[in-house]
Protein backbone atom coordinates (compact mmCIF):
# COMPACT_ATOMS: atom_id res chain seq x y z
CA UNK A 1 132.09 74.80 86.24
CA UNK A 2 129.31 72.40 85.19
CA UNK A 3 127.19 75.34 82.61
CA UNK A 4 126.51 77.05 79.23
CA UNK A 5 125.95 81.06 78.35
CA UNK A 6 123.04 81.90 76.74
CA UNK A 7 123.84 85.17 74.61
CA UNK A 8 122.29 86.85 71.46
CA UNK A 9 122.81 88.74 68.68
CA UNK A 10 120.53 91.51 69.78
CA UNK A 11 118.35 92.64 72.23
CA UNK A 12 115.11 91.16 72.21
CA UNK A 13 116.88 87.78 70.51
CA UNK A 14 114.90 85.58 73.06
CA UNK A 15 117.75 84.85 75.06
CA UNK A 16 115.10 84.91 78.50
CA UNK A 17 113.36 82.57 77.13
CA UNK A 18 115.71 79.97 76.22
CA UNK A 19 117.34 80.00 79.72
CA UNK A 20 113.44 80.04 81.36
CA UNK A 21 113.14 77.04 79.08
CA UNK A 22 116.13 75.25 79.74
CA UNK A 23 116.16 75.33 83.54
CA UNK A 24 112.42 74.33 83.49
CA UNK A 25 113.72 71.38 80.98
CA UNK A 26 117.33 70.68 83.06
CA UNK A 27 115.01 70.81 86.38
CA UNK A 28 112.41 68.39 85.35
CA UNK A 29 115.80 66.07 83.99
CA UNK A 30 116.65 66.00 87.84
CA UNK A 31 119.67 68.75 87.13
CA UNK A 32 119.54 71.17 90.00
CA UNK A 33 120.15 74.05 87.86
CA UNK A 34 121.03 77.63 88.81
CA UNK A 35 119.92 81.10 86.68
CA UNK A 36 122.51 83.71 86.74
CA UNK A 37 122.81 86.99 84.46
CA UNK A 38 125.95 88.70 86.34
CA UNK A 39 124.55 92.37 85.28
CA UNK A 40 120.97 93.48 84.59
CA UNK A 41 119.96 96.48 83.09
CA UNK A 42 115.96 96.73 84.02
CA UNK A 43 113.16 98.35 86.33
CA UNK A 44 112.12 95.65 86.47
CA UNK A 45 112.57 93.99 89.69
CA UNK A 46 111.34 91.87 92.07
CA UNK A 47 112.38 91.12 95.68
CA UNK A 48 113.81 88.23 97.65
CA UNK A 49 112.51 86.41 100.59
CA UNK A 50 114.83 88.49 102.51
CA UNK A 51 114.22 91.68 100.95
CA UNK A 52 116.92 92.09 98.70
CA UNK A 53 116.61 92.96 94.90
CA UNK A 54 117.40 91.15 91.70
CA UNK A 55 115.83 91.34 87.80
CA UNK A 56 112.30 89.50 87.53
CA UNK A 57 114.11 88.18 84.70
CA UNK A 58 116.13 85.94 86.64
CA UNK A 59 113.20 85.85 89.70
CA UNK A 60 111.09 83.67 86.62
CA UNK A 61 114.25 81.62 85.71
CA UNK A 62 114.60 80.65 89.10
CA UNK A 63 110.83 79.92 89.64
CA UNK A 64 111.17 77.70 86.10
CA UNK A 65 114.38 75.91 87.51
CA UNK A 66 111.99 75.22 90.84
CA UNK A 67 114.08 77.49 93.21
CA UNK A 68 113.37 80.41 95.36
CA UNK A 69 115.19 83.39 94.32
CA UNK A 70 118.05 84.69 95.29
CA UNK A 71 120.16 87.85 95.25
CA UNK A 72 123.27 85.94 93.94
CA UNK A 73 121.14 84.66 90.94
CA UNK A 74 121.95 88.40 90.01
CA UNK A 75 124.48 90.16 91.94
CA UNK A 76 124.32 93.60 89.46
CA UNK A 77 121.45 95.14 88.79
CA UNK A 78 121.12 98.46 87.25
CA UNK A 79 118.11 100.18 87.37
CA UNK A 80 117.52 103.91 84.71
CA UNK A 81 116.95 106.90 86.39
CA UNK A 82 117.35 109.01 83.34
CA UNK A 83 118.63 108.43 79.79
CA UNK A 84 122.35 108.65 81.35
CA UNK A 85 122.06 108.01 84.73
CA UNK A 86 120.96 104.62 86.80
CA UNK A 87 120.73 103.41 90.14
CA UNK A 88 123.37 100.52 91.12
CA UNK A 89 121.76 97.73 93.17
CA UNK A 90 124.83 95.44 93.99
CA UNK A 91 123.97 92.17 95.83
CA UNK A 92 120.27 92.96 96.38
CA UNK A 93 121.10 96.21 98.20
CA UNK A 94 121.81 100.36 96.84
CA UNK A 95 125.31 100.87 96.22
CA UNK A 96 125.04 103.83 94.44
CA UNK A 97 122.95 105.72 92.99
CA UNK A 98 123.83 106.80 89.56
CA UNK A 99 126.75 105.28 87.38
CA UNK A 100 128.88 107.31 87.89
CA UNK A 101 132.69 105.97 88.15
CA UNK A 102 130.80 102.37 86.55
CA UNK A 103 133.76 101.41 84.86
CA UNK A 104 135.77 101.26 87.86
CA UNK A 105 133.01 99.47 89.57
CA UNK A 106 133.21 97.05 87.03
CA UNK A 107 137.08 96.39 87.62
CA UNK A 108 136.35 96.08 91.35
CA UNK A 109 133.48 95.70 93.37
CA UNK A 110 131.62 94.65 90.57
CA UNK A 111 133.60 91.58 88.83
CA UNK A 112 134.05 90.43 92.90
CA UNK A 113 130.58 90.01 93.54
CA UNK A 114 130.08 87.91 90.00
CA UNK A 115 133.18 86.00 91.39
CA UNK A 116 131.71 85.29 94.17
CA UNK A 117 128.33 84.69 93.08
CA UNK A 118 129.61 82.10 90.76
CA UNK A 119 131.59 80.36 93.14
CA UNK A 120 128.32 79.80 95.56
CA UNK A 121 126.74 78.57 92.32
CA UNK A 122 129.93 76.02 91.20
CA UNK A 123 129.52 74.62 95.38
CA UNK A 124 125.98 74.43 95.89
CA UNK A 125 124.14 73.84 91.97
CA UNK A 126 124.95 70.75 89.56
CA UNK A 127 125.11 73.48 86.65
CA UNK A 128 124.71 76.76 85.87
CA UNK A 129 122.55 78.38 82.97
CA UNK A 130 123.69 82.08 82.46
CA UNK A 131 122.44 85.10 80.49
CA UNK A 132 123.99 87.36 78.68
CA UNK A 133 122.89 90.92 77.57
CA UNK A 134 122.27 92.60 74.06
CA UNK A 135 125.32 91.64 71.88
CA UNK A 136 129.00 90.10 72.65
CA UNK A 137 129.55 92.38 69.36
CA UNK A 138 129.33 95.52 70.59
CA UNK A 139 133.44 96.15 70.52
CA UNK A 140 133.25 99.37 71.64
CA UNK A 141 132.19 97.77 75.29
CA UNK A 142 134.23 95.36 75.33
CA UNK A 143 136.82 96.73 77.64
CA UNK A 144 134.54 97.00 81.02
CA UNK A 145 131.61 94.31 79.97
CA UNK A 146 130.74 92.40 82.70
CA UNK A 147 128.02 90.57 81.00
CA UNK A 148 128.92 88.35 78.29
CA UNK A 149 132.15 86.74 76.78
CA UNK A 150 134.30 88.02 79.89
CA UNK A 151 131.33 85.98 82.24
CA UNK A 152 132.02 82.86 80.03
CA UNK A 153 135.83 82.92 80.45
CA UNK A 154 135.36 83.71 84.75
CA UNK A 155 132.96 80.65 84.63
CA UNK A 156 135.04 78.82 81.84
CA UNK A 157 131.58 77.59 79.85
CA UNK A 158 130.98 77.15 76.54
CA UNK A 159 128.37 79.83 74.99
CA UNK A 160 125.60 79.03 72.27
CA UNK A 161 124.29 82.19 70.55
CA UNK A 162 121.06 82.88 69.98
CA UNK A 163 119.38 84.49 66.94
CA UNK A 164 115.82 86.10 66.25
CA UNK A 165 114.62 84.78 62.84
CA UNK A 166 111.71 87.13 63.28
CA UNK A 167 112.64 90.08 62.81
CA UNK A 168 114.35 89.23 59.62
CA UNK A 169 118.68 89.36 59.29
CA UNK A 170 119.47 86.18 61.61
CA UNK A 171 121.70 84.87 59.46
CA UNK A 172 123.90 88.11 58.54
CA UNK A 173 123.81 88.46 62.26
CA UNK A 174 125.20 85.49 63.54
CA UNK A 175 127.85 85.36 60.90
CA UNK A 176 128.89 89.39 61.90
CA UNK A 177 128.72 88.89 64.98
CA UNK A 178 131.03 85.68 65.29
CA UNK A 179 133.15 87.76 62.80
CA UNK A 180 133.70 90.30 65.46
CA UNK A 181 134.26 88.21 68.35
CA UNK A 182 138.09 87.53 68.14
CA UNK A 183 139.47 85.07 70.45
CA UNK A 184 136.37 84.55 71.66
CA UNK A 185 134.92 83.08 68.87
CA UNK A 186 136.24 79.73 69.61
CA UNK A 187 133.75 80.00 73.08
CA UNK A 188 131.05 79.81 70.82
CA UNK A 189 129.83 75.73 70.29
CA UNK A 190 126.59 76.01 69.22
CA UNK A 191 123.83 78.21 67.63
CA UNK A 192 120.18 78.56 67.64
CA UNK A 193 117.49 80.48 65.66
CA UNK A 194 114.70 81.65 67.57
CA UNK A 195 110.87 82.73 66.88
CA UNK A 196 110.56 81.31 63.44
CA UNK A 197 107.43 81.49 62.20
CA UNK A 198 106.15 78.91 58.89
CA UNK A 199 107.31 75.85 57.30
CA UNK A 200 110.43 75.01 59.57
CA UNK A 201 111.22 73.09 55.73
CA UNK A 202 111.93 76.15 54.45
CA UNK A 203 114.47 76.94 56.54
CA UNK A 204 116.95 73.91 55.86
CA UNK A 205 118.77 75.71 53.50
CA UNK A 206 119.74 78.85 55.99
CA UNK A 207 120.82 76.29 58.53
CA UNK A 208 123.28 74.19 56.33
CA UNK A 209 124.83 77.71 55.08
CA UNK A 210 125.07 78.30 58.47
CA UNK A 211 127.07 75.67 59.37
CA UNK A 212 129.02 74.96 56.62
CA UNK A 213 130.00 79.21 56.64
CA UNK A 214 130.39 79.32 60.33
CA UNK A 215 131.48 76.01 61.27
CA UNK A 216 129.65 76.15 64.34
CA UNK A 217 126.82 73.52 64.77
CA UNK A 218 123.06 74.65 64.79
CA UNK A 219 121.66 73.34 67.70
CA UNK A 220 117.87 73.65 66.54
CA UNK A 221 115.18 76.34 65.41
CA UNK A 222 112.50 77.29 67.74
CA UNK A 223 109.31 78.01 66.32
CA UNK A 224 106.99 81.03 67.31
CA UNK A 225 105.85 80.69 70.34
CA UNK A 226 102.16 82.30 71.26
CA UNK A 227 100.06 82.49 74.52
CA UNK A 228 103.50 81.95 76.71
CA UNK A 229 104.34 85.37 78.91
CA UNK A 230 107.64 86.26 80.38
CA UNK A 231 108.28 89.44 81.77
CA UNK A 232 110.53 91.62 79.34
CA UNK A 233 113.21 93.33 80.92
CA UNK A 234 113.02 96.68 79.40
CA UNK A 235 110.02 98.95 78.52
CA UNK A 236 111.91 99.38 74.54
CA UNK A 237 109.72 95.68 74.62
CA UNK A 238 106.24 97.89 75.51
CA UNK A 239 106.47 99.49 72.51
CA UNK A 240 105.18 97.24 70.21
CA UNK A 241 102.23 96.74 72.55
CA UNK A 242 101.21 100.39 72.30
CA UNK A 243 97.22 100.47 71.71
CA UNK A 244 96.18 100.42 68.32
CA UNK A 245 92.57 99.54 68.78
CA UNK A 246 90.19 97.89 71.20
CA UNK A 247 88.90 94.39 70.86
CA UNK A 248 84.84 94.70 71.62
CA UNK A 249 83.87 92.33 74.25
CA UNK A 250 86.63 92.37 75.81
CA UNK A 251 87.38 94.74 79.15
CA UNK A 252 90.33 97.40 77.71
CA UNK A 253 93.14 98.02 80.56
CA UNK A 254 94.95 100.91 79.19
CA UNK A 255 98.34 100.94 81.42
CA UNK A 256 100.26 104.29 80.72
CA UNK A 257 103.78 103.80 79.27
CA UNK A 258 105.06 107.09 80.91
CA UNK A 259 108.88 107.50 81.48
CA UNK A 260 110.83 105.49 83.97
CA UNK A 261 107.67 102.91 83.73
CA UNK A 262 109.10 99.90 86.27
CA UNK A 263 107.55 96.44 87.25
CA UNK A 264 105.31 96.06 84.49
CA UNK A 265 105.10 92.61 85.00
CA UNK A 266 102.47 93.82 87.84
CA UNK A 267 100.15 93.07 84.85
CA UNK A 268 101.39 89.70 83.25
CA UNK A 269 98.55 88.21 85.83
CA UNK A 270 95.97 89.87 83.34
CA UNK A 271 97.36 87.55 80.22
CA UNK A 272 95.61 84.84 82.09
CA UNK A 273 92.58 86.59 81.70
CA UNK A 274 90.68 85.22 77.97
CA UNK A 275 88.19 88.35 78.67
CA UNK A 276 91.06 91.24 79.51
CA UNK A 277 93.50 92.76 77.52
CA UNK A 278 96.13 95.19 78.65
CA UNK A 279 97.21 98.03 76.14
CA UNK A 280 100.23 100.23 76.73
CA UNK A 281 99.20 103.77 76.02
CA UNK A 282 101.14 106.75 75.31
CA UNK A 283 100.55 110.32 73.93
CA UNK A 284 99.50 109.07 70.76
CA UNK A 285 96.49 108.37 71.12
CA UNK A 286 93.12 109.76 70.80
CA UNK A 287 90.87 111.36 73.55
CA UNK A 288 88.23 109.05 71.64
CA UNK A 289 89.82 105.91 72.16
CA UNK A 290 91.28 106.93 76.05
CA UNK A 291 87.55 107.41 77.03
CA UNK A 292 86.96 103.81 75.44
CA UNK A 293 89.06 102.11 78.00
CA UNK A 294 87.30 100.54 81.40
CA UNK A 295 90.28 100.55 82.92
CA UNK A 296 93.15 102.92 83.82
CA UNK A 297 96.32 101.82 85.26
CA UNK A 298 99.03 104.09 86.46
CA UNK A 299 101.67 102.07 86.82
CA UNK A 300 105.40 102.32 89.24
CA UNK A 301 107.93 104.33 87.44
CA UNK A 302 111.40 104.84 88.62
CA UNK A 303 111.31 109.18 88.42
CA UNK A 304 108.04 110.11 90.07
CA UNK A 305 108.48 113.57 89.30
CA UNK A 306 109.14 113.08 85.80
CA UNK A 307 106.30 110.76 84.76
CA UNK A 308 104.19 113.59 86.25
CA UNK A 309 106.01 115.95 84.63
CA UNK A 310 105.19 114.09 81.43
CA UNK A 311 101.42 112.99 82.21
CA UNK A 312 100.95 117.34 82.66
CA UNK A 313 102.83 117.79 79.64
CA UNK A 314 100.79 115.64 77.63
CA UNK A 315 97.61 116.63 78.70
CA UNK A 316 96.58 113.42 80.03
CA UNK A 317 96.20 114.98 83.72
CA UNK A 318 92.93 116.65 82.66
CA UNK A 319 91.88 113.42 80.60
CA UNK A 320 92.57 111.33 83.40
CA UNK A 321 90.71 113.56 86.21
CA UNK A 322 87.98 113.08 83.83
CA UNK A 323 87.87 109.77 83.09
CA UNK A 324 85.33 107.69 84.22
CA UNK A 325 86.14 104.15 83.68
CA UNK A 326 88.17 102.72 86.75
CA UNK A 327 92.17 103.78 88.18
CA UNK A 328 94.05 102.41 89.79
CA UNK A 329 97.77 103.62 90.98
CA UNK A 330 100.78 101.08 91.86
CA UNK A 331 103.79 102.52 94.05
CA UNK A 332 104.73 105.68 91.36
CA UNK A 333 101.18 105.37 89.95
CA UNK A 334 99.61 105.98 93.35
CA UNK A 335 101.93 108.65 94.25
CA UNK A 336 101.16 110.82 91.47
CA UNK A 337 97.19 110.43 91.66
CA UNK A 338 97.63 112.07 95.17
CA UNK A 339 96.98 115.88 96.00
CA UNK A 340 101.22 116.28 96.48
CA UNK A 341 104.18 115.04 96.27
CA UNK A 342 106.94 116.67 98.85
CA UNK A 343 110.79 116.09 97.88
CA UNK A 344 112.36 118.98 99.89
CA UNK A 345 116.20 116.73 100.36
CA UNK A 346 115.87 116.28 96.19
CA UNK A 347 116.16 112.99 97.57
CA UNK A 348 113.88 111.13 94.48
CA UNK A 349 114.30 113.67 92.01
CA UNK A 350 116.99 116.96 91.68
CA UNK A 351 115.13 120.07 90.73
CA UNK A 352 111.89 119.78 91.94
CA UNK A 353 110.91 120.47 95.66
CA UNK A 354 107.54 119.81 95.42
CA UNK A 355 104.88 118.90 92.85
CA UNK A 356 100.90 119.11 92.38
CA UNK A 357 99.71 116.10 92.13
CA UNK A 358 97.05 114.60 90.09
CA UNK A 359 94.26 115.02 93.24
CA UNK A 360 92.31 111.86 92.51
CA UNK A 361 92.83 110.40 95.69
CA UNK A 362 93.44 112.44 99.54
CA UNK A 363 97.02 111.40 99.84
CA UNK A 364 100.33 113.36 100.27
CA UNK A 365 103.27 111.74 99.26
CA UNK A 366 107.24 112.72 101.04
CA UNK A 367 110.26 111.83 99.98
CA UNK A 368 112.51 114.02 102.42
CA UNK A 369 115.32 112.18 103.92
CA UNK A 370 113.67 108.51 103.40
CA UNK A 371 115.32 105.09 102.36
CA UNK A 372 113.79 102.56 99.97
CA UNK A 373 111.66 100.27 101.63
CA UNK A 374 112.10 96.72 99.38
CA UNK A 375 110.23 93.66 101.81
CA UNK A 376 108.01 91.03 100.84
CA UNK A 377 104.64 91.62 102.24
CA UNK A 378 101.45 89.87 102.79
CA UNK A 379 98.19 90.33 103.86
CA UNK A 380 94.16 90.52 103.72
CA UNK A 381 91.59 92.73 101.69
CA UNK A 382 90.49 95.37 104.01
CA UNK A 383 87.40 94.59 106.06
CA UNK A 384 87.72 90.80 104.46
CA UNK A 385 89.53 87.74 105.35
CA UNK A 386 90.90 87.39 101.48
CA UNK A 387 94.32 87.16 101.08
CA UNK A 388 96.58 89.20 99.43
CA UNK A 389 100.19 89.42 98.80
CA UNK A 390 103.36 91.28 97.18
CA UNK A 391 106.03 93.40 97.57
CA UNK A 392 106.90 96.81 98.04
CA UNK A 393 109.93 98.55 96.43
CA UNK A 394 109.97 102.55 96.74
CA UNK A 395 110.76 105.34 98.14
CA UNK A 396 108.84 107.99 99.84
CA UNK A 397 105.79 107.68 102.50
CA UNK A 398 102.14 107.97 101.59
CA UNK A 399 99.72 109.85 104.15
CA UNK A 400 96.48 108.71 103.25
CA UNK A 401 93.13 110.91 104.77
CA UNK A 402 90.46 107.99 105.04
CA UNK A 403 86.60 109.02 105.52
CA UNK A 404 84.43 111.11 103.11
CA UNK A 405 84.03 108.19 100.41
CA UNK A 406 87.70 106.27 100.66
CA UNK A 407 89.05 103.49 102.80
CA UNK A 408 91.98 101.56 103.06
CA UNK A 409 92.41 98.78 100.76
CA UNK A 410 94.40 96.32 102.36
CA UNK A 411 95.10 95.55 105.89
CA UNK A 412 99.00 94.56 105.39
CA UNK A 413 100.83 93.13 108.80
CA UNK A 414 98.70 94.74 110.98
CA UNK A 415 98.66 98.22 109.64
CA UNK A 416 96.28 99.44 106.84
CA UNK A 417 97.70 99.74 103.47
CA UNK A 418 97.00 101.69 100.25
CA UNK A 419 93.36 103.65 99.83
CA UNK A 420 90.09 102.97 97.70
CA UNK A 421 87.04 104.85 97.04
CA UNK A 422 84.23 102.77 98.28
CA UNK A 423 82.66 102.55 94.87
CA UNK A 424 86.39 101.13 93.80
CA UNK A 425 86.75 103.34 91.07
CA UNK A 426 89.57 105.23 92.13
CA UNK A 427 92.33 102.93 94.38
CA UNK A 428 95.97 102.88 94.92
CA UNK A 429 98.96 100.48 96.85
CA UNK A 430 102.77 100.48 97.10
CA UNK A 431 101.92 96.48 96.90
CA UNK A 432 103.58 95.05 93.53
CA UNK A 433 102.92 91.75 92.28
CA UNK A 434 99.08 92.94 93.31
CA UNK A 435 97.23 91.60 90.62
CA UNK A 436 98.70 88.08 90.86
CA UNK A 437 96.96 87.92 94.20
CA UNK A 438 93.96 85.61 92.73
CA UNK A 439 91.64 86.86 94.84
CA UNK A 440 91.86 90.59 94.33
CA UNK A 441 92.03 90.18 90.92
CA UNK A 442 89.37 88.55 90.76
CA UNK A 443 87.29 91.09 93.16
CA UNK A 444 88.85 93.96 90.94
CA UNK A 445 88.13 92.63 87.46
CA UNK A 446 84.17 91.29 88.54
CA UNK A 447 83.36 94.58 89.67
CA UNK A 448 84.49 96.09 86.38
CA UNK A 449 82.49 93.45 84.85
CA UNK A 450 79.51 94.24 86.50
CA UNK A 451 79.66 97.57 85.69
CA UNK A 452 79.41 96.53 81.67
CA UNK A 453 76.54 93.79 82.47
CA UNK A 454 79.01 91.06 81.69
CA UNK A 455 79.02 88.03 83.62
CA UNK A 456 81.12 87.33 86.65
CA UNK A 457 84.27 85.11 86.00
CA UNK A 458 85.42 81.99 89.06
CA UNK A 459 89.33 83.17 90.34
CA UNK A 460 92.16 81.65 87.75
CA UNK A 461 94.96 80.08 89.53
CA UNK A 462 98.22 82.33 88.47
CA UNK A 463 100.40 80.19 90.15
CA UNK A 464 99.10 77.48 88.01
CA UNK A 465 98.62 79.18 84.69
CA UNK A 466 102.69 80.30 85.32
CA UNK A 467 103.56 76.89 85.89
CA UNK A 468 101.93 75.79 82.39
CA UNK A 469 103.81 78.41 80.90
CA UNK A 470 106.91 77.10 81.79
CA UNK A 471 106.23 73.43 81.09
CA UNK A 472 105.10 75.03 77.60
CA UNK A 473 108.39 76.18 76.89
CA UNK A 474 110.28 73.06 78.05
CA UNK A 475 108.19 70.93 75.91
CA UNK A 476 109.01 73.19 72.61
CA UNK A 477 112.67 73.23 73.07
CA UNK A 478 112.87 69.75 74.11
CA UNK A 479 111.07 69.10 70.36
CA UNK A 480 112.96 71.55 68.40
CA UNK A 481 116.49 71.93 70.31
CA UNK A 482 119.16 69.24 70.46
CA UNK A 483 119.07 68.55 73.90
CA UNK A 484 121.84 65.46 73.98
CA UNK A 485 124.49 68.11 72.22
CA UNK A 486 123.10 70.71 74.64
CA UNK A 487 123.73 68.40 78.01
CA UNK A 488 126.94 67.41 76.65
CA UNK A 489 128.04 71.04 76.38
CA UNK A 490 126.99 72.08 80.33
CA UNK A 491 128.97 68.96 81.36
CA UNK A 492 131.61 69.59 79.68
CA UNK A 493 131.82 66.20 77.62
CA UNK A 494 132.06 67.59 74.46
CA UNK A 495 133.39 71.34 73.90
CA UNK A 496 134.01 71.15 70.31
CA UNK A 497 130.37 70.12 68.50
CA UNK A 498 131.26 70.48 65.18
CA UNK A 499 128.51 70.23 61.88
CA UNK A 500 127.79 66.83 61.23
């Protein structure tokens, strides 16, 4: 088929990016161009027009390559429960939940659905741009991968690896990791170095070696890229965003980083936001700088119990009951901020029963016997005709007890939806994607503003601002990358680019 593989030396090598970039770019060329990444290991996820679930990763990709997207853009999706244990979403729907017998999933069901999804994509696309995940060089996987070099030989495309200059080692790491690659080495046609940062001069040197050591051609460097947000697929990437300090003038959104945290892009709407910045907290910091923050967000998480197992642990349950800045819960976030949380089939968790909850807001929260409810929802602001939109993706039912100072918060296909203390301090919905509903965000954020003295700010168009992003990205690969060698490689015109 008509395509390339995207893959990387590492984790975190950028490899999102480039194929965000490149279907943007292909798109614009008049290429109808299809994402795929045939297994996903994230929480987080978004959900399909018809319900079904797939990485946001490959939700933005598709968004970039001007599609609407689909389960088969990611037919594997695995989604951490513990540190050894994840849930198996296979064609947008639970097929299991743990990993348990994976590898022979992987010989079976599993390398049949990427088969199949790949043969929609070779009928109904004019090329295909697919993902890979961490390293081809991990050898010690090799035997049940079903996400990189075995992906490029069931869809016969060439693959250009991708390496992060940043973090320092890019050129001992493409050179290992081609030297590990065996057979498949030969796959490999082109390379790029991502996230450079300096005098791209400088780096002239590093890319002859390259070549003339490798033999493989370097298709470009990419250069640093700041103010451009896509949604990392792992919270390892929220680490380096833990708060450090808090910029005065600005309103401080700390969102906890507790375990099992899912569908933090919920808060990549805030980036748009020149007066906002989000920090990812955690138990390191000080009761001082908590108290600092206007804004608390608890956040979904994919272990309910756990995260607030963790929160109690830490101490932040008391710190949070008195804070007095603003909270707000999202699916797991608003869960645990209610009086209980009732699990009597171990159904979301396997130990506990039940749980004392946080007791910010009247709400009891059951998990006995239920199935996840994943559906695209949308909506109005309660008592307004504003409207509001998302998607919910949980399990467990929320009974809310409205009167004595809360009310519902959204009025969602004719039923209300999530709770809010009329003062909006305290305020909670199973409705992700929330905060990239303009108009709440903007209702949200203005009343937080008010409460500092600052001045009101007009609604930013997200829709817009994501749309920039993308062309953003286009425009600096289309300047740094060579495109002609790269369209020659998806259709198949030249499969042996050689140093010139």
């Amino acid at each position: 088929m008509n395509g390339l593989m995207i893959q990387g030396t590492s984790s975190g090598s950028g490899k999102s990016f480039i194929v965000t970039g490149l279907c943007r770019l292909l798109a614009g060329m008049g290429i109808h161009v299809c994402p795929f990444k045939s297994q996903n290991m994230s929480n987080n996820a978004s959900i399909t027009h018809d319900g079904l679930e797939i990485s946001t990763a490959q939700a933005v990709q598709a968004q970039a390559a001007g599609l609407r997207p689909e389960y088969f853009m990611n037919p594997i999706l695995l989604k951490p429960r513990h540190e050894c244990s994840s849930e198996v979403i296979l064609n947008g729907r639970v097929y299991a939940h743990n990993t348990k017998g994976y590898r022979e999933f992987t010989r079976t069901a599993g390398i049949e659905a990427v088969r199949d999804a790949l043969r929609h994509i070779e009928r109904n696309f004019d090329a295909v741009i697919i993902e890979g995940a961490g390293s081809p060089a991990e050898i010690n996987l090799n035997a049940n991968e079903i996400v990189n070099m075995r992906i490029a030989r069931e869809a016969d495309v060439p693959v250009v690896l991708v390496a992060d200059v940043d973090r320092g080692g890019s050129l001992a790491a493409v050179a290992g990791t081609l030297e590990l690659l065996g057979d498949d080495r030969r796959r490999v046609k082109g390379i790029i170095f991502n996230m450079f940062r300096g005098d791209i001069g400088l780096f002239t040197d590093a890319v002859r070696w390259t070549e003339s050591y490798t033999g493989v051609k370097v298709l470009g460097v990419v250069p640093f890229v700041r103010g451009v947000n896509i949604p990392g697929e792992d919270s390892l990437n929220l680490k380096a965003q833990t708060m450090t300090a808090i910029t005065p003038g600005k309103i401080a959104i700390g969102i906890m980083n507790f375990p099992g945290i899912s569908n933090f892009s919920d808060f990549d709407a805030f980036t748009h936001e020149p007066d906002v910045e989000t920090l990812y907290i955690d138990d390191s910091i000080t009761v001082r700088d908590f108290n600092a923050l206007d804004a608390l967000i608890l956040p979904g998480t994919k272990n309910t119990f756990a995260a607030l197992g963790w929160l109690k642990a830490s101490g932040f349950d008391a710190m949070i009951r008195g804070f007095r800045g603003f909270i707000f819960g999202i699916c797991g976030g608003l869960q645990v901020m209610g009086s209980e949380l009732i699990d009597d089939s171990l159904h979301e968790n396997d130990t506990l029963k039940r749980a004392e909850g946080l007791g910010i807001l009247p709400a009891v929260t059951s998990f006995n016997a239920t199935s996840k409810i994943t559906h695209q929802v949308s909506g109005t602001i309660y008592g307004t005709s504003e409207s509001v939109s998302g998607y919910e993706l949980h399990l467990g039912r929320t009974e809310y007890v409205y009167g004595d100072g809360f009310r519902p918060l959204f009025r969602v296909e004719g039923m209300n939806e999530g709770i809010i203390g009329h003062d909006m301090r305290r305020a909670g919905t199973y409705l992700h994607g929330v905060f990239s509903s303009d108009n709440f965000r903007a209702l949200w954020l203005n009343t937080i503003r008010r409460a500092k003295n600052y001045g009101e700010h007009a609604i930013t168009d997200t829709l817009t601002a994501n749309d920039n992003s993308y062309n953003s990205i286009a425009r600096v690969l289309s300047r740094s990358l060579d495109i002609p060698g790269i369209l020659r490689l998806i259709h198949r015109e030249d499969t042996t680019l050689q140093p010139q």
